[in-house]
Protein backbone atom coordinates (compact mmCIF):
# COMPACT_ATOMS: atom_id res chain seq x y z
CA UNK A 1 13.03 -10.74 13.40
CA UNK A 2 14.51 -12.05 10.45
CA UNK A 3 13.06 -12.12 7.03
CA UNK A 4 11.36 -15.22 6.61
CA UNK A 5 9.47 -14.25 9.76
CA UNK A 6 8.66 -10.91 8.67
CA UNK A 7 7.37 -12.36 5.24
CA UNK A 8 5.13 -15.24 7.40
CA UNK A 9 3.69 -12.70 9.86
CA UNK A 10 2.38 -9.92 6.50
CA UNK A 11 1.99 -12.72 4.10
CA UNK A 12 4.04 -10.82 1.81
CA UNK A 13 7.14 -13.00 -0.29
CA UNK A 14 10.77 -12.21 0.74
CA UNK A 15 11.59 -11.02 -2.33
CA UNK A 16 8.87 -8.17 -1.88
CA UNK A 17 10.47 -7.06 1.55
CA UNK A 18 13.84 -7.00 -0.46
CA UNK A 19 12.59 -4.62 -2.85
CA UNK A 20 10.71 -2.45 -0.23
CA UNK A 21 14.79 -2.02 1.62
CA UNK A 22 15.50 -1.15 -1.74
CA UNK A 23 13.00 1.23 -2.70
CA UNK A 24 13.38 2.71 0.62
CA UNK A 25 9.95 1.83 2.38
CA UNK A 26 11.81 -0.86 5.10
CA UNK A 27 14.89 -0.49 6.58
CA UNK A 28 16.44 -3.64 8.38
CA UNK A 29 19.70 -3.66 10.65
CA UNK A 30 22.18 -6.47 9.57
CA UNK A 31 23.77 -8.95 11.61
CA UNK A 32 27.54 -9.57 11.41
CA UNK A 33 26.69 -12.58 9.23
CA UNK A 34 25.11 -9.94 6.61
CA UNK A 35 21.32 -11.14 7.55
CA UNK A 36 18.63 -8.74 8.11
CA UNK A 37 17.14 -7.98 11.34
CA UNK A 38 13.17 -6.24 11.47
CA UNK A 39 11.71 -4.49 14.19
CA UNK A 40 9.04 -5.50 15.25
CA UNK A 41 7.32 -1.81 13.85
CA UNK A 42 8.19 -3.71 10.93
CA UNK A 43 5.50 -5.60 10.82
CA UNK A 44 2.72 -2.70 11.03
CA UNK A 45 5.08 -0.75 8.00
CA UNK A 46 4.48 -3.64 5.49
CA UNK A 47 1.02 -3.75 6.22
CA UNK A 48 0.70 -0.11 5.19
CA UNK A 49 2.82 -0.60 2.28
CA UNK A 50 0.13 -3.67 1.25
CA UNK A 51 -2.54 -1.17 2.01
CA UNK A 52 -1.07 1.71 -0.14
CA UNK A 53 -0.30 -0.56 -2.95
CA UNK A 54 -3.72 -2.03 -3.00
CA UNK A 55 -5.06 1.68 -2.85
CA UNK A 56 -2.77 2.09 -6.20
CA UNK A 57 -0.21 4.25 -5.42
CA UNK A 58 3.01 3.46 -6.82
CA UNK A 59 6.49 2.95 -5.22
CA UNK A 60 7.60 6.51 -5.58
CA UNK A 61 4.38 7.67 -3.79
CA UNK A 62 4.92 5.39 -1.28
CA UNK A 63 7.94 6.41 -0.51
CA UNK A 64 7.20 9.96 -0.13
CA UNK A 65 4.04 8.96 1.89
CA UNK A 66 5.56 7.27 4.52
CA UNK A 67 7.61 9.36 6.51
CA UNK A 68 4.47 11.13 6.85
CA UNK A 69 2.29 8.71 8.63
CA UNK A 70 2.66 7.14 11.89
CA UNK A 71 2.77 3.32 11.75
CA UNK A 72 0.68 2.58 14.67
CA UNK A 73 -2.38 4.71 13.97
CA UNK A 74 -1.92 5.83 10.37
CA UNK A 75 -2.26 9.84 11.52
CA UNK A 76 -0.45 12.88 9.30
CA UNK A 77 2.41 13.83 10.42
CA UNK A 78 3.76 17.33 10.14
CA UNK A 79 6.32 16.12 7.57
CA UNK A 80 3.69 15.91 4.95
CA UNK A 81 4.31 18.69 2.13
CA UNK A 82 1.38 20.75 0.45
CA UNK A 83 3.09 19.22 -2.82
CA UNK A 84 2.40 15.79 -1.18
CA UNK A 85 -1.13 17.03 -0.13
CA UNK A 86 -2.08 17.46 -3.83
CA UNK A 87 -0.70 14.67 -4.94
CA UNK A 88 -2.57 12.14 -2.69
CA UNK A 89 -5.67 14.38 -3.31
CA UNK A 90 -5.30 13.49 -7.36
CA UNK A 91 -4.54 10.11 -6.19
CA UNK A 92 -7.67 9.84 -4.55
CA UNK A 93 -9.94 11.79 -7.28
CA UNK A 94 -8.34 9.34 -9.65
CA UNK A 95 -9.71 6.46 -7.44
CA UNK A 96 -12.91 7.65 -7.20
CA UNK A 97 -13.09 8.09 -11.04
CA UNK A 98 -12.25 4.51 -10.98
CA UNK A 99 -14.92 3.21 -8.63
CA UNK A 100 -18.04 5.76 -10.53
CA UNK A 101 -16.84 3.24 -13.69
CA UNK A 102 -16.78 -0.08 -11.97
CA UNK A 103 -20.25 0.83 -10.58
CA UNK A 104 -21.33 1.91 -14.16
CA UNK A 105 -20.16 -1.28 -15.19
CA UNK A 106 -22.13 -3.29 -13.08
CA UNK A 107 -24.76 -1.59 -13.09
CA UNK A 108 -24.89 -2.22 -17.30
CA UNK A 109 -24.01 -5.60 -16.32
CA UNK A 110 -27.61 -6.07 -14.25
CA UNK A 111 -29.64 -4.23 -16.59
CA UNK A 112 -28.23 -7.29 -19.26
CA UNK A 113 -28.67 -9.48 -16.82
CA UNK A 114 -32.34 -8.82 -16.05
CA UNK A 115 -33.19 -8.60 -19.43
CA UNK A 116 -31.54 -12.14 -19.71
CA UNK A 117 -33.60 -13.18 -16.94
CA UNK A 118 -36.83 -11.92 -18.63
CA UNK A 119 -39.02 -15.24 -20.17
């Protein structure tokens, strides 16, 4: 599939796909006429990317990340490095950090409003 196609299937802008090639996340075949050509694997591969970037990892984690997953059902692979394993286990203690002070947060922001609330 071509690129616009790609970007209309994962709702994710052309320009985004470009830099994922780039970074080394997507690969595409070209076409004599220098356009790029997607798998259709490439489909489930941006989705992960989304999901990785949503879960805050950067590019450079992303990059190591993938090779160790499998697209279709997100398993470890036995290219994932003890290095790696740390990593993503920071990366996740950092993310729980994150949710204890969202929760903290809104949980301050009942207590406020309650009292608001109070006649």
């Amino acid at each position: 599939m071509r690129i616009g196609e790609l970007a209309r299937r994962t709702n994710v802008s052309e320009r985004s796909l470009r830099y994922y090639e780039k970074q080394g996340m997507l690969s595409a075949e070209r076409t004599p006429g220098g356009h790029r050509e997607y798998p259709e694997a490439a489909v489930d591969r941006v989705i992960r990317i989304q999901e990785l970037f949503a879960a805050g990892l950067c590019s450079e984690k992303i990059v190591q990340l993938l090779p160790c997953m499998r697209d279709t059902d997100g398993g470890p692979s036995v290219v994932a490095t003890p290095k790696l394993v740390a990593d993503l286990t920071a990366e996740r203690a950092r993310i729980d950090r994150m949710i204890a002070d969202l929760v903290r947060s809104r949980d301050t922001l009942d207590e406020v409003i309650d009292a608001a609330r109070l006649p």
